[in-house]
C-alpha atoms as a PDB file:
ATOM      1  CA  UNK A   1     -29.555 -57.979 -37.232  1.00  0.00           C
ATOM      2  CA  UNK A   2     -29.155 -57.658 -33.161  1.00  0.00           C
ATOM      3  CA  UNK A   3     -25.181 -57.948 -34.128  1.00  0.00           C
ATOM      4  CA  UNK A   4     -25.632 -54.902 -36.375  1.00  0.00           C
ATOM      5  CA  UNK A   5     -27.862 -52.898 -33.946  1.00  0.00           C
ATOM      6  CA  UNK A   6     -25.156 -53.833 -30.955  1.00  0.00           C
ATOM      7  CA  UNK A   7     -22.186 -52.327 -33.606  1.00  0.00           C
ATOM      8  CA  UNK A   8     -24.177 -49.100 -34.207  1.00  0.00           C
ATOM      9  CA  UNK A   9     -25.063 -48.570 -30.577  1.00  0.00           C
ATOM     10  CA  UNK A  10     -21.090 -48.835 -29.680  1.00  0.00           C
ATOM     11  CA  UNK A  11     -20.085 -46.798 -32.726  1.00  0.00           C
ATOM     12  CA  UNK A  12     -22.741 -43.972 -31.482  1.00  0.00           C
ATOM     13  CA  UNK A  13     -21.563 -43.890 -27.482  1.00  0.00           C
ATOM     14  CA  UNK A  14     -17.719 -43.939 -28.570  1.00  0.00           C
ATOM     15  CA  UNK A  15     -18.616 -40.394 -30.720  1.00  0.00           C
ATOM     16  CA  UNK A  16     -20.000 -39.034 -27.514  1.00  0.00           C
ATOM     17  CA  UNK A  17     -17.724 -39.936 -24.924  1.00  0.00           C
ATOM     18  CA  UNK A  18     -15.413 -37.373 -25.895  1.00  0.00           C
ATOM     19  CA  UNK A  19     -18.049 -34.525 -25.711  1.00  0.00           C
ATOM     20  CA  UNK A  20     -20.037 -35.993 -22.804  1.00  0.00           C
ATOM     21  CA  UNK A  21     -16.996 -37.651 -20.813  1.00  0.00           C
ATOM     22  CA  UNK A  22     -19.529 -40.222 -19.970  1.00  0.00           C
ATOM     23  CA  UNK A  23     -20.064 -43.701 -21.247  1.00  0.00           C
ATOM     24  CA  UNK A  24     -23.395 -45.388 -22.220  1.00  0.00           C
ATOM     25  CA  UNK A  25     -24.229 -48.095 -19.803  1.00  0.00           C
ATOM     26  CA  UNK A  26     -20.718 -47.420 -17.767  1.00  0.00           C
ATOM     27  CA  UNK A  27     -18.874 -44.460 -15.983  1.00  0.00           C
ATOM     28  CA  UNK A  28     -17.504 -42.616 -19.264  1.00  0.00           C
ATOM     29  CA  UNK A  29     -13.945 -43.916 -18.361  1.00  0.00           C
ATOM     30  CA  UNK A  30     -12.907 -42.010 -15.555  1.00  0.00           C
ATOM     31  CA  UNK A  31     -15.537 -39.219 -15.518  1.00  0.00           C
ATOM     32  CA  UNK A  32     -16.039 -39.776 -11.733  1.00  0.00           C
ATOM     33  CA  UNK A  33     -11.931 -38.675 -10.853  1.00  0.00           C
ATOM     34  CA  UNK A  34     -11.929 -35.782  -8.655  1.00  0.00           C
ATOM     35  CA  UNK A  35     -10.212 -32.148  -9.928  1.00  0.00           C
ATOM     36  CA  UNK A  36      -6.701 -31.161  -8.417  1.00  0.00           C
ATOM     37  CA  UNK A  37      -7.450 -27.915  -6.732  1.00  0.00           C
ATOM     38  CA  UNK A  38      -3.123 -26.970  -7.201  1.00  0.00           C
ATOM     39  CA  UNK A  39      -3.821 -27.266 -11.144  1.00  0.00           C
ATOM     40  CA  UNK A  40      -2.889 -24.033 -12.499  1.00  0.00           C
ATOM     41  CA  UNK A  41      -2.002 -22.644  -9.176  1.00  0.00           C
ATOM     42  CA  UNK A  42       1.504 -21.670  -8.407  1.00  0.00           C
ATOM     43  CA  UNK A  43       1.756 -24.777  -6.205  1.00  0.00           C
ATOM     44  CA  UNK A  44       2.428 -23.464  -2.469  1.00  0.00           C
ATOM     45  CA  UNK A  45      -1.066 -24.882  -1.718  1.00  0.00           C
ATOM     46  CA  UNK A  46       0.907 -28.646  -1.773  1.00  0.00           C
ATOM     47  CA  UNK A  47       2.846 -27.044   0.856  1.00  0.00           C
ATOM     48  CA  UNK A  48       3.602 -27.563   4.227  1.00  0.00           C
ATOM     49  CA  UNK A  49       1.798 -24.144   6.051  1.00  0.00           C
ATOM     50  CA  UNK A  50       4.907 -23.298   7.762  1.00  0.00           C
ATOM     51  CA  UNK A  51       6.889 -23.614   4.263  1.00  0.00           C
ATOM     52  CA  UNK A  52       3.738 -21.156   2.822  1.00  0.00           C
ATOM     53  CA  UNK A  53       4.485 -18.590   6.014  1.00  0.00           C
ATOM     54  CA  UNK A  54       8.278 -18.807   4.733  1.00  0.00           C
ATOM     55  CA  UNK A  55       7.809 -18.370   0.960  1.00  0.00           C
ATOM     56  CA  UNK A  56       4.964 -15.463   1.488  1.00  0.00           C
ATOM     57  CA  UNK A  57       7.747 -13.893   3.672  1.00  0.00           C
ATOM     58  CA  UNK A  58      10.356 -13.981   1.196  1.00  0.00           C
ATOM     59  CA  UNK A  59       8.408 -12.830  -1.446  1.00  0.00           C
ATOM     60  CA  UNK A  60       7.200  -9.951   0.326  1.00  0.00           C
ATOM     61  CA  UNK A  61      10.929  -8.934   1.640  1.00  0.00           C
ATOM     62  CA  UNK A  62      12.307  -9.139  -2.357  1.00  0.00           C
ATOM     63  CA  UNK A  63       9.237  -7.372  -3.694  1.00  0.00           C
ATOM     64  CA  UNK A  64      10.505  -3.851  -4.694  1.00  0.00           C
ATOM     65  CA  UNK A  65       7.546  -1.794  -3.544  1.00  0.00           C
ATOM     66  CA  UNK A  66       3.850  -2.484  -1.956  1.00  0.00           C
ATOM     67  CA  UNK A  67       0.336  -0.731  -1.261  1.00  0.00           C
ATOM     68  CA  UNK A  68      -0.573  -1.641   2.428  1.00  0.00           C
ATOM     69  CA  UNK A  69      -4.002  -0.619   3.570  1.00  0.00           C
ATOM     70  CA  UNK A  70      -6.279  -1.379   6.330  1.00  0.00           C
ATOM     71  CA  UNK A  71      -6.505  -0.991   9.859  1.00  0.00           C
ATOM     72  CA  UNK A  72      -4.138  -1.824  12.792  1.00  0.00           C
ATOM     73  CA  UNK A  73      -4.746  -1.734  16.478  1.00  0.00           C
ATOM     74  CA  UNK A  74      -2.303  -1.363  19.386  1.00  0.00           C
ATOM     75  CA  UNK A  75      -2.524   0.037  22.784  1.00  0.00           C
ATOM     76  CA  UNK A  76      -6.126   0.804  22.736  1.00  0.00           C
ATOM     77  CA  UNK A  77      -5.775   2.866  19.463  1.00  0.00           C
ATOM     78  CA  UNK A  78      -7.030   1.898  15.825  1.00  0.00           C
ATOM     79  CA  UNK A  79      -4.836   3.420  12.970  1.00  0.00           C
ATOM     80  CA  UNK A  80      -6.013   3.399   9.532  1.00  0.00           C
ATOM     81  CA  UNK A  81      -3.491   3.514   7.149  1.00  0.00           C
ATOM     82  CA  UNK A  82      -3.493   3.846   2.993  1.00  0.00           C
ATOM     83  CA  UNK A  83       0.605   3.743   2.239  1.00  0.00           C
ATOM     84  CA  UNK A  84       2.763   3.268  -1.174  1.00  0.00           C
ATOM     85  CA  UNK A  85       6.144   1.709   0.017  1.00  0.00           C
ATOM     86  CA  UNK A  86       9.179   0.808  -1.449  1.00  0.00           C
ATOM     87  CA  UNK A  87      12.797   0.431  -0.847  1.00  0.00           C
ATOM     88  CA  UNK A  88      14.113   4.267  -0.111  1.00  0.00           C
ATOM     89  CA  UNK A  89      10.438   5.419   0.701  1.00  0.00           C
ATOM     90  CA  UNK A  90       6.856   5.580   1.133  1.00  0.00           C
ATOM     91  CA  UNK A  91       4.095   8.130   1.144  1.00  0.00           C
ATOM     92  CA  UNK A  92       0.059   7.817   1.921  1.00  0.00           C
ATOM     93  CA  UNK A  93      -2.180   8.943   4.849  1.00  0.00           C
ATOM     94  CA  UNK A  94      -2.844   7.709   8.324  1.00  0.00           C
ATOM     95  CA  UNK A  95      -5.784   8.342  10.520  1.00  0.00           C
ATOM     96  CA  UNK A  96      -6.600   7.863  14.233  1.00  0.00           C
ATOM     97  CA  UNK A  97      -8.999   9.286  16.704  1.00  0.00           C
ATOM     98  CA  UNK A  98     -10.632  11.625  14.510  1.00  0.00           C
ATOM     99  CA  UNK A  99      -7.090  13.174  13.190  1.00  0.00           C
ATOM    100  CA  UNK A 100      -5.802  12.480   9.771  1.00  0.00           C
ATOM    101  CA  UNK A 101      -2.051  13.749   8.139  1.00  0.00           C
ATOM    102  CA  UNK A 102      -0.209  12.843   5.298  1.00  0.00           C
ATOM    103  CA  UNK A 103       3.477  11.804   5.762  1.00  0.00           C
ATOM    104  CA  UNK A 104       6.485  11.659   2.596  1.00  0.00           C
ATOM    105  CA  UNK A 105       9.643   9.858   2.702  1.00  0.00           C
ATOM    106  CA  UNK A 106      12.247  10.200   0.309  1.00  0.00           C
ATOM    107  CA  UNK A 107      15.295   8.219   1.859  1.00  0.00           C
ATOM    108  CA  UNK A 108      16.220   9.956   4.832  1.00  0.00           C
ATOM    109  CA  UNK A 109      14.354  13.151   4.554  1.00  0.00           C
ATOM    110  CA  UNK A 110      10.684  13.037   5.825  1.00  0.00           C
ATOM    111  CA  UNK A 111       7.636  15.662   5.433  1.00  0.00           C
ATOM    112  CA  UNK A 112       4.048  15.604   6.771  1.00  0.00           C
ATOM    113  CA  UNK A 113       1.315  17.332   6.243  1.00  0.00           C
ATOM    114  CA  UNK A 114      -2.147  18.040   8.146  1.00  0.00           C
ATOM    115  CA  UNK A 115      -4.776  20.682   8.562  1.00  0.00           C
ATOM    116  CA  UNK A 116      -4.466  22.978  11.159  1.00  0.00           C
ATOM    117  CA  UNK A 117      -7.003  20.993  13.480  1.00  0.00           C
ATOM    118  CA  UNK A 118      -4.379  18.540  13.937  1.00  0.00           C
ATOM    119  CA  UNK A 119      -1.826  21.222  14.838  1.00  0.00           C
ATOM    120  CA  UNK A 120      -3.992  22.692  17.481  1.00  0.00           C
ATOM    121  CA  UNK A 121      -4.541  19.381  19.310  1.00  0.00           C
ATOM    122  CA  UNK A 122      -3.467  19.629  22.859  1.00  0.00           C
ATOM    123  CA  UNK A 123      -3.399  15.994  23.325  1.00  0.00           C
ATOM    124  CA  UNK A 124      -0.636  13.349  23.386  1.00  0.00           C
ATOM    125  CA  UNK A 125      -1.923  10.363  24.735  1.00  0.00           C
ATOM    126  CA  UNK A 126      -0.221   7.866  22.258  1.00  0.00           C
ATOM    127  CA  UNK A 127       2.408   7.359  19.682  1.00  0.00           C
ATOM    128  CA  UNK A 128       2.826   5.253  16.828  1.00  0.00           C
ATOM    129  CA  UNK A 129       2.375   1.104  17.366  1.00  0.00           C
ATOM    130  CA  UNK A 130       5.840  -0.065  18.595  1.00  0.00           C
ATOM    131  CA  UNK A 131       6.292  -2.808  15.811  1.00  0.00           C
ATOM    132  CA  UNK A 132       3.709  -1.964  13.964  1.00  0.00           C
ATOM    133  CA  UNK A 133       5.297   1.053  11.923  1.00  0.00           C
ATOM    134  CA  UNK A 134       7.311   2.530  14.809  1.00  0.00           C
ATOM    135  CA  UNK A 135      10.518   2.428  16.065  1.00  0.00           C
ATOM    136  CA  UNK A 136      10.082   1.926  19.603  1.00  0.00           C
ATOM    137  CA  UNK A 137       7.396   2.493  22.194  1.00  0.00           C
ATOM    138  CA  UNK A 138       8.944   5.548  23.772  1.00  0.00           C
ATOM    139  CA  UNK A 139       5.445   7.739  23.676  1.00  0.00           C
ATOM    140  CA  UNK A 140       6.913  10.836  21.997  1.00  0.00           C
ATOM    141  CA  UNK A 141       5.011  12.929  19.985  1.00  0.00           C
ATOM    142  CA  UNK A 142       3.713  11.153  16.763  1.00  0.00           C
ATOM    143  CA  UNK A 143       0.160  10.478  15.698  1.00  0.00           C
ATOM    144  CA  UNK A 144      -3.005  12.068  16.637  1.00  0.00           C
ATOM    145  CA  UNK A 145      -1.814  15.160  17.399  1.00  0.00           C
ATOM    146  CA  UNK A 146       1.309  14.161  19.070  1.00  0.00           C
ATOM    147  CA  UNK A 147       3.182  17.021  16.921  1.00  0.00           C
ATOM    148  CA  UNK A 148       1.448  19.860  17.085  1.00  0.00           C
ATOM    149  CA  UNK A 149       1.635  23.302  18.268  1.00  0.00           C
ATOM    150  CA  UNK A 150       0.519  24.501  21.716  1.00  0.00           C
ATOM    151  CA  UNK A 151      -3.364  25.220  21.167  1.00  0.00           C
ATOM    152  CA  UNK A 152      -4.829  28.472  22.761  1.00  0.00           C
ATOM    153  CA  UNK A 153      -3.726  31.138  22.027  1.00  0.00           C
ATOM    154  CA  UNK A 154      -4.137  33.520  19.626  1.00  0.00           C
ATOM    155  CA  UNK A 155      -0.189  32.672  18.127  1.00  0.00           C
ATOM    156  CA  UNK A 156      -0.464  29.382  18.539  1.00  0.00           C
ATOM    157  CA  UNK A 157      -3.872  29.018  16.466  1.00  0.00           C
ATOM    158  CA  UNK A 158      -2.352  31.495  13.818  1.00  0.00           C
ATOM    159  CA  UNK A 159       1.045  29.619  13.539  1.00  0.00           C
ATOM    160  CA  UNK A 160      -1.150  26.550  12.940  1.00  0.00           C
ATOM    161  CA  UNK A 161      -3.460  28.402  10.512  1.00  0.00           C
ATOM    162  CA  UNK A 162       0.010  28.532   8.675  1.00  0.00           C
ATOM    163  CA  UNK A 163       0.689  25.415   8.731  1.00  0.00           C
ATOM    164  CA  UNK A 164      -2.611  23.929   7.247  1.00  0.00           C
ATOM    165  CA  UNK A 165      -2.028  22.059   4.142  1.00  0.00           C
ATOM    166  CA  UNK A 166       1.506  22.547   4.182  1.00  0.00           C
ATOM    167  CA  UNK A 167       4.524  20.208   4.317  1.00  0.00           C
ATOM    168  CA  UNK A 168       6.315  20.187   7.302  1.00  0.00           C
ATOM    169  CA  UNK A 169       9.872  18.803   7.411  1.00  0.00           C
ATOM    170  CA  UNK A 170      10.504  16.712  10.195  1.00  0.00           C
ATOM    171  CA  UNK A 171      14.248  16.910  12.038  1.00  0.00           C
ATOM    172  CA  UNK A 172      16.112  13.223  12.172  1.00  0.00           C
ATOM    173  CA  UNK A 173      16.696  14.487  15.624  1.00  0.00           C
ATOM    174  CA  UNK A 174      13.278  15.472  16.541  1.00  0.00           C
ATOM    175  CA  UNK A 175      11.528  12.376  18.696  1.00  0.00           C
ATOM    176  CA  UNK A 176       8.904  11.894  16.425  1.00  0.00           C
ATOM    177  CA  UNK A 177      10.963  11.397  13.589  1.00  0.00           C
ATOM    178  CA  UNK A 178      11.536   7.283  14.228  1.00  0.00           C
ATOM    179  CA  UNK A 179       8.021   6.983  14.762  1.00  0.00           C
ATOM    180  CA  UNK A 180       6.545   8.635  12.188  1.00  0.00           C
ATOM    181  CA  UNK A 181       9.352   7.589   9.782  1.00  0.00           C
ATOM    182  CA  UNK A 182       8.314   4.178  10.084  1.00  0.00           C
ATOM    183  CA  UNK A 183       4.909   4.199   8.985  1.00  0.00           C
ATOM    184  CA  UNK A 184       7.137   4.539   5.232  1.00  0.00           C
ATOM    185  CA  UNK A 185       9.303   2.164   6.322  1.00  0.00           C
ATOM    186  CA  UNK A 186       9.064  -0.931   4.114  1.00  0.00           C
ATOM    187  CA  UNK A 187      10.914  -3.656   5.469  1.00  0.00           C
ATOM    188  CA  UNK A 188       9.773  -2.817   8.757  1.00  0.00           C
ATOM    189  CA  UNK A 189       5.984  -2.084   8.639  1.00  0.00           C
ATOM    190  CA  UNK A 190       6.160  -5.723   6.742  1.00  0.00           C
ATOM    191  CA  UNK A 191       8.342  -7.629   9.345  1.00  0.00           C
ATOM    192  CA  UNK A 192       6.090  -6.279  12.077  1.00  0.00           C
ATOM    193  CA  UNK A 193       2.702  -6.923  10.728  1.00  0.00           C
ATOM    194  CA  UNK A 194       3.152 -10.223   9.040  1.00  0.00           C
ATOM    195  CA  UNK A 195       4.041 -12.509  12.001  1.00  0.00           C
ATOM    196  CA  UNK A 196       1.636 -15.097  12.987  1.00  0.00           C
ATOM    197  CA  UNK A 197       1.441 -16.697  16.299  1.00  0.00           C
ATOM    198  CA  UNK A 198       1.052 -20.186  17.794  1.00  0.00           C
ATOM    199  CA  UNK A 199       0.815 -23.513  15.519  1.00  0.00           C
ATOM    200  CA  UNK A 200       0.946 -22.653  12.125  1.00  0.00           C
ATOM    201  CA  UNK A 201      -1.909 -24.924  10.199  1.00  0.00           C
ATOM    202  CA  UNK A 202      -3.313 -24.182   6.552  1.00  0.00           C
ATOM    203  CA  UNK A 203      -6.817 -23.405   5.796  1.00  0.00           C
ATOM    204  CA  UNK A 204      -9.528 -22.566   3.402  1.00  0.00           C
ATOM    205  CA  UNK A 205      -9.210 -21.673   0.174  1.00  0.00           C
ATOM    206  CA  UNK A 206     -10.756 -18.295  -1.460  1.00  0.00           C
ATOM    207  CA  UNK A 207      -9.476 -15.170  -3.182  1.00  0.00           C
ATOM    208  CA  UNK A 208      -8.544 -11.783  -2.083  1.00  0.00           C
ATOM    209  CA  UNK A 209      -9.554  -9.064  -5.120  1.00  0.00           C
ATOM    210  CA  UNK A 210     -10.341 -12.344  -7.598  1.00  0.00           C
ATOM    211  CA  UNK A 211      -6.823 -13.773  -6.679  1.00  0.00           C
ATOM    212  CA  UNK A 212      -7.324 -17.440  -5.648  1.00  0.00           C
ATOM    213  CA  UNK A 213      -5.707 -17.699  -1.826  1.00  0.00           C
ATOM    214  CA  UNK A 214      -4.622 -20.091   0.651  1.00  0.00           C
ATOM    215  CA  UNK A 215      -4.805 -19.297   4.147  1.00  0.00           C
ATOM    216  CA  UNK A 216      -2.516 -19.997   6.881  1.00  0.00           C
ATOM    217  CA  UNK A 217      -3.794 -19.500  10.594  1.00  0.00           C
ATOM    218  CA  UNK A 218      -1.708 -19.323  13.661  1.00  0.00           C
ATOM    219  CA  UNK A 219      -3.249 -20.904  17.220  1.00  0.00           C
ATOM    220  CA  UNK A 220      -6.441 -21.930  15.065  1.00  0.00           C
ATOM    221  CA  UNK A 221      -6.951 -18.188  13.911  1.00  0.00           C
ATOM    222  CA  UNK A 222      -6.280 -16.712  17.498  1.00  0.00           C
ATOM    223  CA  UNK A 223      -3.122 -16.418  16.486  1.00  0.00           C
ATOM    224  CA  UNK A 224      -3.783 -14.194  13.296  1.00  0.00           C
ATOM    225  CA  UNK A 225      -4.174 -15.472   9.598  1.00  0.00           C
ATOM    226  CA  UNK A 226      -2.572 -14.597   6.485  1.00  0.00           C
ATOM    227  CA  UNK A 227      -4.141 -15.602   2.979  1.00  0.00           C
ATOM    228  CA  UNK A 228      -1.290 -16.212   0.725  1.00  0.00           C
ATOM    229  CA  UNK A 229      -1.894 -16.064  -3.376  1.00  0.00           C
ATOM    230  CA  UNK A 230      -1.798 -19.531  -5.293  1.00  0.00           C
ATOM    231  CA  UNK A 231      -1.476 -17.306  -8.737  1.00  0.00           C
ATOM    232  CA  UNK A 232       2.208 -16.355  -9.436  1.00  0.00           C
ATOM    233  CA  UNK A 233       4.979 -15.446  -6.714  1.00  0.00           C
ATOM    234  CA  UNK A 234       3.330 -16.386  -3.318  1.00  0.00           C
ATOM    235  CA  UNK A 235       2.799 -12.534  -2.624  1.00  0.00           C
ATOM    236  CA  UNK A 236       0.792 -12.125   1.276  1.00  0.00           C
ATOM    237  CA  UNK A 237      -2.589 -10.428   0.231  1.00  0.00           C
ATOM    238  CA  UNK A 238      -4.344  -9.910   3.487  1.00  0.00           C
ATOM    239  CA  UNK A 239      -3.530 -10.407   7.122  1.00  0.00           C
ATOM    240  CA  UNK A 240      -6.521 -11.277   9.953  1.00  0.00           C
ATOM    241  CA  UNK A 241      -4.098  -9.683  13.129  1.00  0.00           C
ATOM    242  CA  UNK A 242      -3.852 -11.743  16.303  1.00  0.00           C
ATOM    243  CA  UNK A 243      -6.397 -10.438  18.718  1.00  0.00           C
ATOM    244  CA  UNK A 244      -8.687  -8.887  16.111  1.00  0.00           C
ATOM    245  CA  UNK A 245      -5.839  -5.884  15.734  1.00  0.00           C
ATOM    246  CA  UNK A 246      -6.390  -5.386  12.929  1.00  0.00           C
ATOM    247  CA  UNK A 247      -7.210  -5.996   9.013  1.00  0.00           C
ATOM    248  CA  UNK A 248      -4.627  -5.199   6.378  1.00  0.00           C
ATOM    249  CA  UNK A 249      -4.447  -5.292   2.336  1.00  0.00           C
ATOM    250  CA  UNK A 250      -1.856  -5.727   0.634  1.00  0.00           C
ATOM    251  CA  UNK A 251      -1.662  -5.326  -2.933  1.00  0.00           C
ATOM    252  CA  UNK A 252       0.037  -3.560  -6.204  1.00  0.00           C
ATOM    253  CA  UNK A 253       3.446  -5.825  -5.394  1.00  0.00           C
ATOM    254  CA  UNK A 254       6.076  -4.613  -7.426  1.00  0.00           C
ATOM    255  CA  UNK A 255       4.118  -1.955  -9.212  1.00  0.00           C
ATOM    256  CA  UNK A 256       7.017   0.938  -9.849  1.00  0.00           C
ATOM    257  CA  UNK A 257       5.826   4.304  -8.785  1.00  0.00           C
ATOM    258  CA  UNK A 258       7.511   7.785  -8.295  1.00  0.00           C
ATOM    259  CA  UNK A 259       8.203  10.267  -5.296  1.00  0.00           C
ATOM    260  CA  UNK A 260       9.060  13.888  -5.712  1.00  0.00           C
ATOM    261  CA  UNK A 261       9.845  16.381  -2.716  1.00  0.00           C
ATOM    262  CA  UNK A 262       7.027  19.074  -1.960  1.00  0.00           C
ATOM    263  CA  UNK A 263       7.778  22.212  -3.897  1.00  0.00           C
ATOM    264  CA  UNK A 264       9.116  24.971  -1.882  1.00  0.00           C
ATOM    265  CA  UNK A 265       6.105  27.172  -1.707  1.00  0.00           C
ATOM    266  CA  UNK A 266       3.939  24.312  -0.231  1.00  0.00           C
ATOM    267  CA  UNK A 267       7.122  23.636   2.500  1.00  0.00           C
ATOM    268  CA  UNK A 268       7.985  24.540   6.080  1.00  0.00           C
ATOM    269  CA  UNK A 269      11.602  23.904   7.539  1.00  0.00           C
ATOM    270  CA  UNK A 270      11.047  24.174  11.574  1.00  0.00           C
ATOM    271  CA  UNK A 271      14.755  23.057  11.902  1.00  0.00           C
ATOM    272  CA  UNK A 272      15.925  20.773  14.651  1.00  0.00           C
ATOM    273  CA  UNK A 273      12.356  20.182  16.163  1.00  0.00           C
ATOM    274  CA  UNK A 274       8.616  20.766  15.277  1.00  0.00           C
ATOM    275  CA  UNK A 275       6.635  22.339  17.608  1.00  0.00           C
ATOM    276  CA  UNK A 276       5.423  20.360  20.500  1.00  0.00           C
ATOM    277  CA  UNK A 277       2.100  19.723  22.324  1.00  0.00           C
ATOM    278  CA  UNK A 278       1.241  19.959  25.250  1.00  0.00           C
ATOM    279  CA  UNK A 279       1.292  16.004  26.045  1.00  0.00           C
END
């Protein structure tokens, strides 16, 4: 009889180990093994966090087009920027100190748009971040009202009153054009922004928009981090800037999307050079 109960007891725990993935009287076989947090990932967590700097890099440079939004800091001045980029353009806004305008760029040729507020500003006390979306640090007009019509008088406010809501074609020759130009600049918003500084060490895990992340920190997070996506290509999804400069998306990798010139009634051709301010 006690061999018969023993059979049935072992014939009973053996039907629920597989349900229960714990054993009667022992530890199920295994049930105590801990869970491999790279199952199902894409397998750049395993990786050394310089190696994850260099593949999120890569990825980012052969990606075909981006959203990038967020803020950036540099001299003093916060810049919020919403752009679409890809490889022969970008478009979206950027805003700073209170002034907002919209800039367009289809391969070389490059539009912006603002209200006339923005036209009217007198003031030119910055340009666009050298590195971070401009080509160099010259302080030519660009940004908050950096190109902009002399504010005043009664032609200047009525020039500008023409100009509100319109496009307005910006010269390759005119200095603002390099700055301005590289907010839609791709490759070089992307090379600028996602450097990190210091010792490169690896980090938490988490998820940016329900992707599951890895983040990489440079100087122990004074030197910026970067949380890297453990779901598919190793695309960079958000960038902590060294020195709190800064907070930046980036999302919709690869996502195709289409950019058409202004139509000529919305357009203004100034010709070599926009107006100036008074900066």
């Amino acid at each position: 009889m006690r061999t018969w109960k023993t059979a049935l007891a072992a014939a009973t725990c053996a039907g629920l180990a597989a349900a229960t993935l714990a054993g009667c009287g022992g530890d199920g076989g295994g049930g105590g093994e801990k869970k491999d947090p790279d199952a199902g990932t894409n397998g750049v967590g395993k990786l050394p966090p310089k190696q994850i700097e260099a593949r999120a890099r890569q990825a980012a440079q052969r990606a075909a087009a981006v959203r990038l939004t967020g803020n950036v800091v540099s001299k003093g001045r916060t810049y919020t920027l919403d752009m679409r980029l890809k490889d022969d353009g970008g478009s979206g806004r950027v805003s700073t100190q209170g002034s907002t305008f919209q800039l367009l760029r289809i391969d070389k040729e490059l539009y912006l748009k603002a209200d006339a507020d923005f036209w009217t500003h007198e003031q030119n006390d910055g340009a666009a971040p050298a590195g971070d979306g401009s080509a160099d640090g010259s302080g030519s007009t660009a940004g908050s009202g950096g190109t902009g019509a002399k504010s005043g008088t009664k032609e200047d406010l009525a020039a500008a009153k023409k100009l509100d809501g319109k496009y307005v074609k910006v010269p390759a020759g005119d200095p603002s054009y390099q700055q301005l130009s590289g907010f839609t600049d791709k490759v070089m918003l992307l090379d600028g922004l996602l450097g990190l500084h210091g010792q490169i060490t690896s980090g938490k895990r988490g998820d940016v928009g329900g992707v599951p992340t890895i983040r990489i920190t440079g100087d122990q997070g004074n030197g910026g981090a970067l949380d890297v996506s453990l779901k598919g290509t190793p695309y960079p999804l958000r960038l902590h800037r060294a020195g709190g400069a800064g907070v930046i998306q980036l999302a919709d990798w690869n996502e195709k999307f289409e950019l058409s010139a202004p139509p000529k009634k919305e357009l203004v051709d100034y010709g070599q050079q926009l107006p100036q301010s008074d900066g």
